[in-house]
Protein backbone atom coordinates (compact mmCIF):
# COMPACT_ATOMS: atom_id res chain seq x y z
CA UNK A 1 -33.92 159.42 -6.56
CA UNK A 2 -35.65 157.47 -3.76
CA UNK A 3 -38.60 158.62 -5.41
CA UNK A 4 -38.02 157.16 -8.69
CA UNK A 5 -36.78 154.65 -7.43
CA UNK A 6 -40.14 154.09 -5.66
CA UNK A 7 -42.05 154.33 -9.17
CA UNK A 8 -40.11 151.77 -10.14
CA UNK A 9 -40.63 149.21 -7.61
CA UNK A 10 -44.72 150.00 -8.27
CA UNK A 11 -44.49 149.47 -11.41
CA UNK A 12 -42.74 146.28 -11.10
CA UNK A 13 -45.28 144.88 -8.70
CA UNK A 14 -47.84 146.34 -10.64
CA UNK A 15 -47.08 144.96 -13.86
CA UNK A 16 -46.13 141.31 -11.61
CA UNK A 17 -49.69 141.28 -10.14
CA UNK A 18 -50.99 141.39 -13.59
CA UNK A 19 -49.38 138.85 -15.00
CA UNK A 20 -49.71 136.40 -11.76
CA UNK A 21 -53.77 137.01 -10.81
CA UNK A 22 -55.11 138.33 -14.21
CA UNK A 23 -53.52 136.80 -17.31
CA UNK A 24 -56.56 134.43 -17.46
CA UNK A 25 -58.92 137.34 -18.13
CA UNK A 26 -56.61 139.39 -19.86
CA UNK A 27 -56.19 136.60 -22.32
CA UNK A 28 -60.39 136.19 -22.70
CA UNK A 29 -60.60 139.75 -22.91
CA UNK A 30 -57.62 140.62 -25.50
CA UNK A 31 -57.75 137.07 -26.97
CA UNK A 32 -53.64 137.59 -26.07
CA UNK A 33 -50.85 136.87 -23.57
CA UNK A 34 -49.62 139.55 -21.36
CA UNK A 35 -46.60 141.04 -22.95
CA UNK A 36 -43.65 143.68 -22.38
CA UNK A 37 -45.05 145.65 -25.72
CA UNK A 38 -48.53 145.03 -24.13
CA UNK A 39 -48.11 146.70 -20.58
CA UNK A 40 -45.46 149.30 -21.65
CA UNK A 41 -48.67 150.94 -23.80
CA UNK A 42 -50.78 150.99 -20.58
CA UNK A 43 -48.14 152.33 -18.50
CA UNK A 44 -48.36 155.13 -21.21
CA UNK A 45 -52.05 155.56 -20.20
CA UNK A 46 -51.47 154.69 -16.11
CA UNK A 47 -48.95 157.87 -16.34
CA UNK A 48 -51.76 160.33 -17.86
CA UNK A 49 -53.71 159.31 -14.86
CA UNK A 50 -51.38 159.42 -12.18
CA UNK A 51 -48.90 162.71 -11.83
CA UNK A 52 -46.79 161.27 -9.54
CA UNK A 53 -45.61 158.33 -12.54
CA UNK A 54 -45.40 161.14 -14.91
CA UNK A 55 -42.99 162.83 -12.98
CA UNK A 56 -40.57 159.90 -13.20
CA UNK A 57 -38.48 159.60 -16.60
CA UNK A 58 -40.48 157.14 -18.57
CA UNK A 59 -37.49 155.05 -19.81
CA UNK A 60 -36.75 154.23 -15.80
CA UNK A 61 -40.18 152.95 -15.36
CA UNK A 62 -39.88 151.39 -19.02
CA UNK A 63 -36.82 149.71 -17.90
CA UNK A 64 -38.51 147.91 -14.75
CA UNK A 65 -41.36 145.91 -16.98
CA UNK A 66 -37.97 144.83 -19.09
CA UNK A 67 -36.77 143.13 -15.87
CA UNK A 68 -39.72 141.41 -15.14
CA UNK A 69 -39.81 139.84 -18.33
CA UNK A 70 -36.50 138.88 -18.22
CA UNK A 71 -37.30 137.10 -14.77
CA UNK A 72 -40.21 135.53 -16.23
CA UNK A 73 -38.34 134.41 -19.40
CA UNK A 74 -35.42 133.39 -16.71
CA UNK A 75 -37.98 131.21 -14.98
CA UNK A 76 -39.63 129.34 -17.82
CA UNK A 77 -36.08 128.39 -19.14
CA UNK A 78 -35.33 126.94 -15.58
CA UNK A 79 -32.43 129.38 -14.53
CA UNK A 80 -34.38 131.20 -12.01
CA UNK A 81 -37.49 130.49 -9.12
CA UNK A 82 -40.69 132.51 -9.98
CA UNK A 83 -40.48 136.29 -9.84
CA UNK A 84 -41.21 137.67 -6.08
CA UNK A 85 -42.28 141.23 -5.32
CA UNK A 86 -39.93 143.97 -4.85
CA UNK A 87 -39.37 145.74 -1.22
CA UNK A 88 -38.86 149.12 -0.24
CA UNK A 89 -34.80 149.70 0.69
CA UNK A 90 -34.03 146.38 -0.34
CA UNK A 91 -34.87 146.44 -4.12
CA UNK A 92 -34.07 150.89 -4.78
CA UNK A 93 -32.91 150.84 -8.26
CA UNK A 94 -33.59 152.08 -11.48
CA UNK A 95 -32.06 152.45 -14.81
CA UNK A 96 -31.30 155.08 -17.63
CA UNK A 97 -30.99 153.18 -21.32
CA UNK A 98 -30.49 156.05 -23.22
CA UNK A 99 -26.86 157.10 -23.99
CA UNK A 100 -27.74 159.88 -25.56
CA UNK A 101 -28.80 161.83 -22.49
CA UNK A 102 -26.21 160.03 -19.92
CA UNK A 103 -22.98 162.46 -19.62
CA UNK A 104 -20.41 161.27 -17.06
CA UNK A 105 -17.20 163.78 -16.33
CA UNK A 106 -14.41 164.10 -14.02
CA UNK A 107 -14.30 167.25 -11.83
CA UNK A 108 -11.26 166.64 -9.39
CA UNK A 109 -8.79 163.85 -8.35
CA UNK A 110 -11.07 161.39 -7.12
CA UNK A 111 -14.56 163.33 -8.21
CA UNK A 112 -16.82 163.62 -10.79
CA UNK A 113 -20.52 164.17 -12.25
CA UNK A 114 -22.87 162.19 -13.97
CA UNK A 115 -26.24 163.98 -15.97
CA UNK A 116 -29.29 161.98 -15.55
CA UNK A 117 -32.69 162.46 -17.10
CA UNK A 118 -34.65 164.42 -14.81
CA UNK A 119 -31.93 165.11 -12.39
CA UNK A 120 -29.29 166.80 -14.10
CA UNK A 121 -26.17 166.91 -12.64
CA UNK A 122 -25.06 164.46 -9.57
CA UNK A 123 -21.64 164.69 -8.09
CA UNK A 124 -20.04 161.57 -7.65
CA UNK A 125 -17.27 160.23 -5.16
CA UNK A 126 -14.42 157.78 -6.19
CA UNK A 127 -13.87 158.33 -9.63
CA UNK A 128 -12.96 156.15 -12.66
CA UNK A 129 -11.93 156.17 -15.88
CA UNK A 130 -14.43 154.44 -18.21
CA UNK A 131 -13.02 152.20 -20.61
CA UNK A 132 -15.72 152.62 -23.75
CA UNK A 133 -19.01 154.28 -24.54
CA UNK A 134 -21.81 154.21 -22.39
CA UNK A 135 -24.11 152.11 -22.62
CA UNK A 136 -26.53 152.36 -19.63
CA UNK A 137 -26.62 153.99 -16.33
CA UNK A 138 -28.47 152.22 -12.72
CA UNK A 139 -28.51 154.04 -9.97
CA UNK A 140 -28.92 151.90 -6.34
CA UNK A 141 -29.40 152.39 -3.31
CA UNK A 142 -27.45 150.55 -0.73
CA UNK A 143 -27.57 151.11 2.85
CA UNK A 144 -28.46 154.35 2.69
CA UNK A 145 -25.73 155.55 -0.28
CA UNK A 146 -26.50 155.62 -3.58
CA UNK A 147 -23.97 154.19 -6.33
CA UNK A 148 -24.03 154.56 -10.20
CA UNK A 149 -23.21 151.63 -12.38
CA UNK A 150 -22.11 153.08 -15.64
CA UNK A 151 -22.41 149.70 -18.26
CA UNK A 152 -19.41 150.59 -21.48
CA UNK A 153 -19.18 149.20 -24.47
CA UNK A 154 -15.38 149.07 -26.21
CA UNK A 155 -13.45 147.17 -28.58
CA UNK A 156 -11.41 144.46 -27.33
CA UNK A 157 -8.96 142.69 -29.67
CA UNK A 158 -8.85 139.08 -28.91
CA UNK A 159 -5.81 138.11 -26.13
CA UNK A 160 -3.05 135.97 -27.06
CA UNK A 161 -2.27 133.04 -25.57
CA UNK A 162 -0.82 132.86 -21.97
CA UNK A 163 2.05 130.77 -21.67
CA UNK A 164 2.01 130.76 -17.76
CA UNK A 165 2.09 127.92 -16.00
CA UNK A 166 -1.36 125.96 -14.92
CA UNK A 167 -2.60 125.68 -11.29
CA UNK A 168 -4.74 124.00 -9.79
CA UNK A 169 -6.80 125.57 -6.76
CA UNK A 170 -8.23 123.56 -3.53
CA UNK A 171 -11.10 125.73 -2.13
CA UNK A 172 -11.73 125.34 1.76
CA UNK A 173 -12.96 127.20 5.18
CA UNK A 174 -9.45 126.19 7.34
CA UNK A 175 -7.46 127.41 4.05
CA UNK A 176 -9.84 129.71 2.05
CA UNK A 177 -7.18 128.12 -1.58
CA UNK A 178 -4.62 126.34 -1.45
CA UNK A 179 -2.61 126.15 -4.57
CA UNK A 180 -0.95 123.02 -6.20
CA UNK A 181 2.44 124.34 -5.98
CA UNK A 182 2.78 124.67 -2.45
CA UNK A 183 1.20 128.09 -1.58
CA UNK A 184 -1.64 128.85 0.24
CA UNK A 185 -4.02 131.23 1.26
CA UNK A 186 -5.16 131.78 4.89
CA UNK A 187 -8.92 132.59 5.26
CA UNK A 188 -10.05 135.99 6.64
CA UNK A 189 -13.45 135.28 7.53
CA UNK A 190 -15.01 138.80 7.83
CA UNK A 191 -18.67 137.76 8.52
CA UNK A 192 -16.86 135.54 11.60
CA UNK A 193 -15.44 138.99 12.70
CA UNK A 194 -18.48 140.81 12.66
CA UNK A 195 -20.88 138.22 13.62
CA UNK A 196 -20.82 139.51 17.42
CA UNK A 197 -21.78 143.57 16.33
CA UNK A 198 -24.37 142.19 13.50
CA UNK A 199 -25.99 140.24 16.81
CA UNK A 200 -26.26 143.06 18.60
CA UNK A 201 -27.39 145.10 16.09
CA UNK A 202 -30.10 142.39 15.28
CA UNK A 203 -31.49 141.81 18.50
CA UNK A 204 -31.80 146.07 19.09
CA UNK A 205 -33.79 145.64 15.38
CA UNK A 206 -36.09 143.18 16.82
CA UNK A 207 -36.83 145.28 19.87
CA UNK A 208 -38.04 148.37 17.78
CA UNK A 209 -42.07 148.58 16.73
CA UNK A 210 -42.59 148.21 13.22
CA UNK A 211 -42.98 150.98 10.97
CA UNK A 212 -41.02 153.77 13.41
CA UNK A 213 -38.02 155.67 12.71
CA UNK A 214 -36.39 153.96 15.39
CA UNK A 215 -36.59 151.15 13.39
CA UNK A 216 -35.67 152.36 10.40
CA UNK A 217 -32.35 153.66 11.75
CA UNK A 218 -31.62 150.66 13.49
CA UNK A 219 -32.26 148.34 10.32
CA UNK A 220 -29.99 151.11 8.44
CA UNK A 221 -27.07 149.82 11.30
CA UNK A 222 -27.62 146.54 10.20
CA UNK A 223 -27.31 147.16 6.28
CA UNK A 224 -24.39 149.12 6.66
CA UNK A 225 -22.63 146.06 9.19
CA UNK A 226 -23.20 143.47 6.00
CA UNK A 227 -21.87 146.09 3.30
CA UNK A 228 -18.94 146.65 5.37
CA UNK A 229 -18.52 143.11 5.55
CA UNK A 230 -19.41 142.70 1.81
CA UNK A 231 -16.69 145.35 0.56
CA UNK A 232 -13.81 143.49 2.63
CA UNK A 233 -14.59 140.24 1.65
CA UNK A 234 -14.98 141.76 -2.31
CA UNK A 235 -11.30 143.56 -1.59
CA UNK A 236 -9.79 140.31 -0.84
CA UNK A 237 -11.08 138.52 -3.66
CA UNK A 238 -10.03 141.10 -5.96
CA UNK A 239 -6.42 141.02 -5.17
CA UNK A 240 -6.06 136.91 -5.18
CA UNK A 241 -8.01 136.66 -7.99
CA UNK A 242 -5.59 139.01 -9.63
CA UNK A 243 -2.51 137.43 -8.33
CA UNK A 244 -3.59 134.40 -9.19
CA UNK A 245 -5.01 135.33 -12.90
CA UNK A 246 -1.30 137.26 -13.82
CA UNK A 247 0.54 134.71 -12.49
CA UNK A 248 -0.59 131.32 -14.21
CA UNK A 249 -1.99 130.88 -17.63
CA UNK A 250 -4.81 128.23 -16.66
CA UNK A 251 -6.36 127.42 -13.41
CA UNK A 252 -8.40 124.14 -12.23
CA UNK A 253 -11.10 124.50 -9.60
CA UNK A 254 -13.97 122.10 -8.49
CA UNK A 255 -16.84 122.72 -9.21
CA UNK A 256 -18.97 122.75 -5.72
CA UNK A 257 -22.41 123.19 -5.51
CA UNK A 258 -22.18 125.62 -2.81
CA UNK A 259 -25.94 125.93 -2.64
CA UNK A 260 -26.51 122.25 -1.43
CA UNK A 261 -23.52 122.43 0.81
CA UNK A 262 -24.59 125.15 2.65
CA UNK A 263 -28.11 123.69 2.68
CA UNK A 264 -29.77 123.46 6.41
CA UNK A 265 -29.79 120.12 8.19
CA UNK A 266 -32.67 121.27 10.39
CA UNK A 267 -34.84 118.54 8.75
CA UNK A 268 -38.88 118.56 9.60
CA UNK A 269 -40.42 117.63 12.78
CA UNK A 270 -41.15 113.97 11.76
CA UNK A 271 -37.46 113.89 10.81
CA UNK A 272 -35.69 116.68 12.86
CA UNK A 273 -31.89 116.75 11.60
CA UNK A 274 -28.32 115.56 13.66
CA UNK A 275 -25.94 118.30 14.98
CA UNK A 276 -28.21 121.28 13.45
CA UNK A 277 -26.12 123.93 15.22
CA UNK A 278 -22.77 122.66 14.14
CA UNK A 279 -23.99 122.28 10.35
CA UNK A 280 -25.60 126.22 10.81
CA UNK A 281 -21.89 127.30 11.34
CA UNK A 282 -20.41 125.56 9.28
CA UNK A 283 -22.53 127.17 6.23
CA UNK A 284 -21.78 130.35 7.81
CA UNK A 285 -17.97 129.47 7.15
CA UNK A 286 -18.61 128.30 3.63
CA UNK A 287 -20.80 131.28 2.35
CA UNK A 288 -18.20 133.59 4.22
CA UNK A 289 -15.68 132.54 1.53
CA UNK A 290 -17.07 133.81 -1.06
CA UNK A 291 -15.89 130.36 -3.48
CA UNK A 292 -18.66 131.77 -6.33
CA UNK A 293 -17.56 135.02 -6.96
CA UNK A 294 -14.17 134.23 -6.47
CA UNK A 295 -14.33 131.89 -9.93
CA UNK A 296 -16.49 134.25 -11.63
CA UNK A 297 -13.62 136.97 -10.75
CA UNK A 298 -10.91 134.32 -12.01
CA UNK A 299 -12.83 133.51 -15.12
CA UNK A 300 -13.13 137.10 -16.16
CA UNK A 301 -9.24 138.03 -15.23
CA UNK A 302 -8.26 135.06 -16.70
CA UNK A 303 -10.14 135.73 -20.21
CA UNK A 304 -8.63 139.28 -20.12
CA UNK A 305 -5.03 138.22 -20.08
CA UNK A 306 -5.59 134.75 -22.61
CA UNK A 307 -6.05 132.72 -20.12
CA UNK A 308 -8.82 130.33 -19.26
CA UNK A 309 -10.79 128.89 -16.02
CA UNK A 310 -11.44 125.11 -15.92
CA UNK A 311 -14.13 123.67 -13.44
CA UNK A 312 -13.81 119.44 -12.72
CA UNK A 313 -15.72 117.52 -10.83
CA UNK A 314 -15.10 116.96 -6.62
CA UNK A 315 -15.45 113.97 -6.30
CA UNK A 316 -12.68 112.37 -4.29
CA UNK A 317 -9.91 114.52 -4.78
CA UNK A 318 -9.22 114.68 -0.94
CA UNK A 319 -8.71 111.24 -1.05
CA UNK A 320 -6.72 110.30 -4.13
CA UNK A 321 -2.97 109.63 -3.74
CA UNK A 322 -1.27 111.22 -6.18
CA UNK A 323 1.32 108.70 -6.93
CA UNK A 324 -0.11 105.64 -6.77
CA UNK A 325 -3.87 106.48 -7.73
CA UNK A 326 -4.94 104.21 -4.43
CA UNK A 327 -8.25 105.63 -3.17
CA UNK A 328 -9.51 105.76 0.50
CA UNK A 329 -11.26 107.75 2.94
CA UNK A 330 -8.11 106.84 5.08
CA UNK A 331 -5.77 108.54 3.13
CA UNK A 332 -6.76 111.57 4.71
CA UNK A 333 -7.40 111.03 8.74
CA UNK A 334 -6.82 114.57 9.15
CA UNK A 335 -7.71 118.36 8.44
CA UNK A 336 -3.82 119.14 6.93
CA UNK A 337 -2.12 115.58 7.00
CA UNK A 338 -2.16 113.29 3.67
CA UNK A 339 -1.07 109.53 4.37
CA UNK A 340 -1.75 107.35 1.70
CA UNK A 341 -2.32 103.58 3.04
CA UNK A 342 -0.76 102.14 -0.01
CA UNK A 343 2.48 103.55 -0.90
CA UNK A 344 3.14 105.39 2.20
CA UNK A 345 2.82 108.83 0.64
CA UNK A 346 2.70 112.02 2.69
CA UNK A 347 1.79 115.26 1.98
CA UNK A 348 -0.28 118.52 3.15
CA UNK A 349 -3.64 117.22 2.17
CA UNK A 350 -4.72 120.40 0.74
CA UNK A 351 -1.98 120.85 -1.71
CA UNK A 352 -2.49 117.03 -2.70
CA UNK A 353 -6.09 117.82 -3.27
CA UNK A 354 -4.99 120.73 -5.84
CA UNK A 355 -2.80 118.39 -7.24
CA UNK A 356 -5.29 115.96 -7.98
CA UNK A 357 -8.16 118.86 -8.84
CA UNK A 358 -4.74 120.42 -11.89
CA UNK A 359 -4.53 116.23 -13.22
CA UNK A 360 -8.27 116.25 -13.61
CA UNK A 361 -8.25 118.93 -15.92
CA UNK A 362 -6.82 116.79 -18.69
CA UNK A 363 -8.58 113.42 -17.82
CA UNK A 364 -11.89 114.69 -15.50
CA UNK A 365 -13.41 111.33 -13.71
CA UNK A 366 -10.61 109.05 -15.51
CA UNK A 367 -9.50 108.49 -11.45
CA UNK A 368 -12.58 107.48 -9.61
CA UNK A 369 -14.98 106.78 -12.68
CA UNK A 370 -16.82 104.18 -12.35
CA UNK A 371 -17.06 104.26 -8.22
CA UNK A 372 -19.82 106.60 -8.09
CA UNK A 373 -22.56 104.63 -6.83
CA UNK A 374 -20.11 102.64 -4.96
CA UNK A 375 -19.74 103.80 -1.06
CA UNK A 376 -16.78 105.92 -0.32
CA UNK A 377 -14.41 103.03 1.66
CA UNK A 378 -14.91 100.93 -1.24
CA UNK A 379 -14.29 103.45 -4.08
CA UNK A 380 -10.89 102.83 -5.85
CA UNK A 381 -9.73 100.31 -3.13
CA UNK A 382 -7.54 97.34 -4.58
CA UNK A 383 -9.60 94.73 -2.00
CA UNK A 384 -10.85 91.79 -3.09
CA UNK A 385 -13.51 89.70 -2.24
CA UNK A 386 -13.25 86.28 -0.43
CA UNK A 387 -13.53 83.76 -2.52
């Protein structure tokens, strides 16, 4: 497998290279553009020349040219950055297509086998019961263990309905949601936990020569300390999400651009940035959450049971008093404390913001539209000028 999956990866690069340094001359040569039909017939011809590719099930290597054109097509629709070259026991994957020679059966309680072209039969740990007929098989490798992702294809008829009552959903780092009616849920930060063995494990990385065994087993330690981490934090999404998605019919969340948030304030060295090491944990707590794959689990739950996921806008809703509509950065002096400077309305701030984040979903921006471009201690404020 790591083999094949090594085929792959040269292949990929192979058929990147081309299309980065020599579509020029291909295209004065050919009179063409460099195509997946195109390189697919010379990686017919670059197997009878090298016995190593022929060894390797053709539809694998097939399959790795169809995901570099879907990253170029990706990147000239503006949904991706431009395709990068794939690395050895960071990118080990490949795919099977065919159904017809993918066989996947249960030999035990919680084991099973899967036939693969060229491979035959693989035992398999953790088994499940697929829903529909297979579509495709990849096969990855991830710190050192190698998982099959069997794709399935059923018919699903269309879900009524829910008649379950709406939420709406704060996200945060000092409460990873907190829920418009009242509940909460506490964050449980496992990057935080094992930031002190991934140091260690980092620094003994950094000591080792490049290209030993040494280092190889000490950058295994280090990929297995992140998918440890990355299985928790996926468990714990996985049962919210699923608490959340059977107990309410629709559910609000803002829609945060996690990716500028967690941005580095570093700056450049004309402009170096303000409190760089505060901001650097501070994206560690945000990523840690996991806010993106925690909709994208909600969305998918949600559609399942006939429910639905809405995304509003941010802007504000920390601030907003819920029964008066007054508007200030006072409003909220504190992490859990809401005190509106108006009306004299208190509440835990981050059930007001849900609050606020469940009314949008009916009116989005009807609260602070319009105060935009204004600064935030003016926005919504009831001041007037002096005459």
């Amino acid at each position: 497998m790591a083999r094949i999956a090594g085929a792959c990866r040269f292949v990929y690069n192979l058929a990147l290279e081309q299309r980065r340094d020599w579509w020029r001359r291909h295209q004065t040569v050919t009179g063409g553009n460099i195509s997946f039909a195109g390189q697919c017939r010379e990686l017919t011809a670059l197997r009878a020349d090298v016995d190593w590719l022929k060894e390797c099930p053709v539809h694998a290597l097939q399959q790795a040219l169809k995901d570099l054109d879907r990253a170029y097509q990706n990147f000239f629709a503006g949904r991706a950055a431009y395709p990068t070259p794939r690395k050895k026991s960071i990118n080990d994957s490949f795919r099977f297509p065919d159904p017809v020679s993918l066989i996947v059966k249960r030999t035990g309680k919680s084991s099973g086998q899967v036939k693969l072209p060229k491979l035959g039969w693989v035992r398999l740990r953790g088994w499940q019961v697929l829903p529909g007929d297979i579509c495709n098989i990849t096969v990855s490798r991830k710190a050192g263990q190698w998982f099959a992702a069997v794709q399935c294809e059923r018919e699903v008829a269309d879900p009524t309905p829910s008649a379950l009552p709406p939420v709406g959903i704060d996200m945060g780092v000092a409460v990873f949601a907190a829920l418009s009616d009242g509940t909460s849920i506490a964050p449980v930060n496992h990057g935080k936990k094992a930031l002190r063995a991934l140091r260690r494990a980092q620094r003994a990385l950094a000591r080792k020569r490049r290209g030993s065994a040494n280092r190889r087993k000490a950058a295994l330690r280090v990929a297995k300390i992140h998918m440890r981490v990355a299985n928790a934090r996926k468990d714990f999404l996985h049962k919210h999400s699923t608490i959340i998605a059977k107990s309410h019919g629709t559910v609000v969340v803002e829609a945060l651009r996690v990716r500028a948030m967690s941005g580095s304030a570093k700056g450049t060295a004309q402009q170096p940035g303000r409190m760089v090491r505060q901001k650097a944990g501070l994206n560690r707590a945000i990523l840690d959450q996991g806010w993106g794959m925690f909709r994208i689990m909600l969305a998918y739950k949600l559609a399942d049971r006939g429910g639905r996921l809405i995304e509003v806008p941010a802007a504000y809703t920390s601030q907003i008093c819920p029964v008066c509509g007054h508007v200030h950065p006072d409003n909220r002096k504190s992490q859990a404390d809401f005190v509106c400077v108006a009306c004299g309305h208190q509440a835990n701030a981050d059930t007001n913001a849900a609050i606020n984040i469940l009314r949008r979903a009916d009116s989005a921006l009807k609260p602070v539209e319009g105060h935009r471009k204004k600064r935030p201690g003016e926005a919504g404020t009831s001041r007037r000028k002096a005459a």
